[in-house]
Protein backbone atom coordinates (compact mmCIF):
# COMPACT_ATOMS: atom_id res chain seq x y z
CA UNK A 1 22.71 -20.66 3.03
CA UNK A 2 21.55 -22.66 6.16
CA UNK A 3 19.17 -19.97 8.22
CA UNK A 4 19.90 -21.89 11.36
CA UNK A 5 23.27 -21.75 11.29
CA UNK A 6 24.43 -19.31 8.59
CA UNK A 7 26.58 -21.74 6.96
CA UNK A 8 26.84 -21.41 3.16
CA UNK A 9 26.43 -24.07 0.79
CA UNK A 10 28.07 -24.30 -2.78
CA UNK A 11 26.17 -25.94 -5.90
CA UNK A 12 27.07 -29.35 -6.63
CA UNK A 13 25.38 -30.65 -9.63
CA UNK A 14 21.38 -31.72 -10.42
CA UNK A 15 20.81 -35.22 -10.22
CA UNK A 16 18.77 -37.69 -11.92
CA UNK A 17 15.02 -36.77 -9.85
CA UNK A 18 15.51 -33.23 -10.05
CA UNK A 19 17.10 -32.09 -7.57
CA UNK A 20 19.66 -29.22 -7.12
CA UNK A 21 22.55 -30.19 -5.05
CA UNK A 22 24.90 -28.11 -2.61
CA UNK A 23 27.57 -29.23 -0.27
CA UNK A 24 28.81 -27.17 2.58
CA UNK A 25 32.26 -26.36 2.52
CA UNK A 26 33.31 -28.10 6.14
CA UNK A 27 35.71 -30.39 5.62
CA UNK A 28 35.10 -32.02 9.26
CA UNK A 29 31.36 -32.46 8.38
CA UNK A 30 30.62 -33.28 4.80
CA UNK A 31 26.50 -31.98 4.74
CA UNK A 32 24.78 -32.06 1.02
CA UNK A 33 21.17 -29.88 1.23
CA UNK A 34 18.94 -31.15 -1.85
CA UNK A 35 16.54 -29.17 -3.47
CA UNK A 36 13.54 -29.81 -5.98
CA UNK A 37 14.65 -27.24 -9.48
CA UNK A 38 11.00 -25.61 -8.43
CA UNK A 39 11.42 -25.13 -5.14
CA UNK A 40 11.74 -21.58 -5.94
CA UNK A 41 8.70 -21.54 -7.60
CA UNK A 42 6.84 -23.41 -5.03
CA UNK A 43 8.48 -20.41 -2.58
CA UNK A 44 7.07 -17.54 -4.28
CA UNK A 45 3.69 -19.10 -4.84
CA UNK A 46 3.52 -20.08 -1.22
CA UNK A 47 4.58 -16.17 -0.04
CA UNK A 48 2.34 -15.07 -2.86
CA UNK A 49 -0.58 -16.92 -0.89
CA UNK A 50 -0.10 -16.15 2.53
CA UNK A 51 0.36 -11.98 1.68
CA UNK A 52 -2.74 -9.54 2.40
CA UNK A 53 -3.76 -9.78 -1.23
CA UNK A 54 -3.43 -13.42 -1.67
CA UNK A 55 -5.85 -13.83 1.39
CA UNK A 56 -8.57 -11.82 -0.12
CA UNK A 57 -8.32 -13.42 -3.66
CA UNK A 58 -8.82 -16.67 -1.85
CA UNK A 59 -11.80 -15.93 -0.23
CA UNK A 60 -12.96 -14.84 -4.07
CA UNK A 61 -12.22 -18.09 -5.09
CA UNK A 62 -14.42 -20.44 -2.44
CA UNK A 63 -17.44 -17.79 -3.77
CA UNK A 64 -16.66 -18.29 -8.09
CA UNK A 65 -14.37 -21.52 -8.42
CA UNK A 66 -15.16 -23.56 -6.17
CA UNK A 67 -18.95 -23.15 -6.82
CA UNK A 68 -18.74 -23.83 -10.76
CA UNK A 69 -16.94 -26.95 -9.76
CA UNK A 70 -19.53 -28.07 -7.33
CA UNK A 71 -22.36 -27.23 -9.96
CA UNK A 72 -20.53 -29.13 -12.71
CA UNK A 73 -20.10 -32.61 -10.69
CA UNK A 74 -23.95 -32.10 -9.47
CA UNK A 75 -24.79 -31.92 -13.42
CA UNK A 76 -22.66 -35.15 -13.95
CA UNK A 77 -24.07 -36.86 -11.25
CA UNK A 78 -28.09 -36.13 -12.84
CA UNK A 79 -26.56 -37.44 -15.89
CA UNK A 80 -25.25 -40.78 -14.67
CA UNK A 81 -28.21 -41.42 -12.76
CA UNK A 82 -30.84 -40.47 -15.71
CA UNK A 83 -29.33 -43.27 -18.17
C-alpha cells in the first residue's frame, strides 16, 4: 500500500536480484513498487533502533563494543610494528 496515496499494490513475482514485486491495479497508470525480500527485516531492525530501549542499548555499546574493538586493532598494530 502506497502511504502517500493509499493506493494498493498486488504481488507480482520475485525477480532474479531479490526483489519482491507489486503492480498497482490502475489500468491508466501501470506503477510496479520493488522491494528487497529483507526489507522487512531491515524495517523492524531500524524501528527496533530508534525505540526508547534501542537508544539506551546503544549508548551501552560505544562503552563495551566499540572499546574491545579499538583495544584489539591497537594490539595488532604493536604487533606489526614489533616484527
Amino acid at each position: 500500500m502506497d502511504k502517500r496515496t493509499g493506493e494498493i499494490f498486488r504481488y507480482r513475482n520475485i525477480d532474479r536480484t531479490g526483489y519482491k514485486q507489486y503492480k498497482s491495479d490502475d489500468k491508466n497508470e501501470k506503477k510496479i513498487v520493488r522491494r528487497h525480500i529483507n526489507a522487512d527485516y531491515y524495517d523492524e531492525a531500524r524501528l527496533r533502533r530508534i525505540s526508547k530501549e534501542g537508544k539506551l542499548l546503544y549508548k551501552r555499546r560505544k562503552e563495551t563494543i566499540e572499546r574491545s574493538f579499538a583495544d584489539s586493532k591497537q594490539k595488532s598494530w604493536i604487533q606489526i610494528c614489533t616484527i
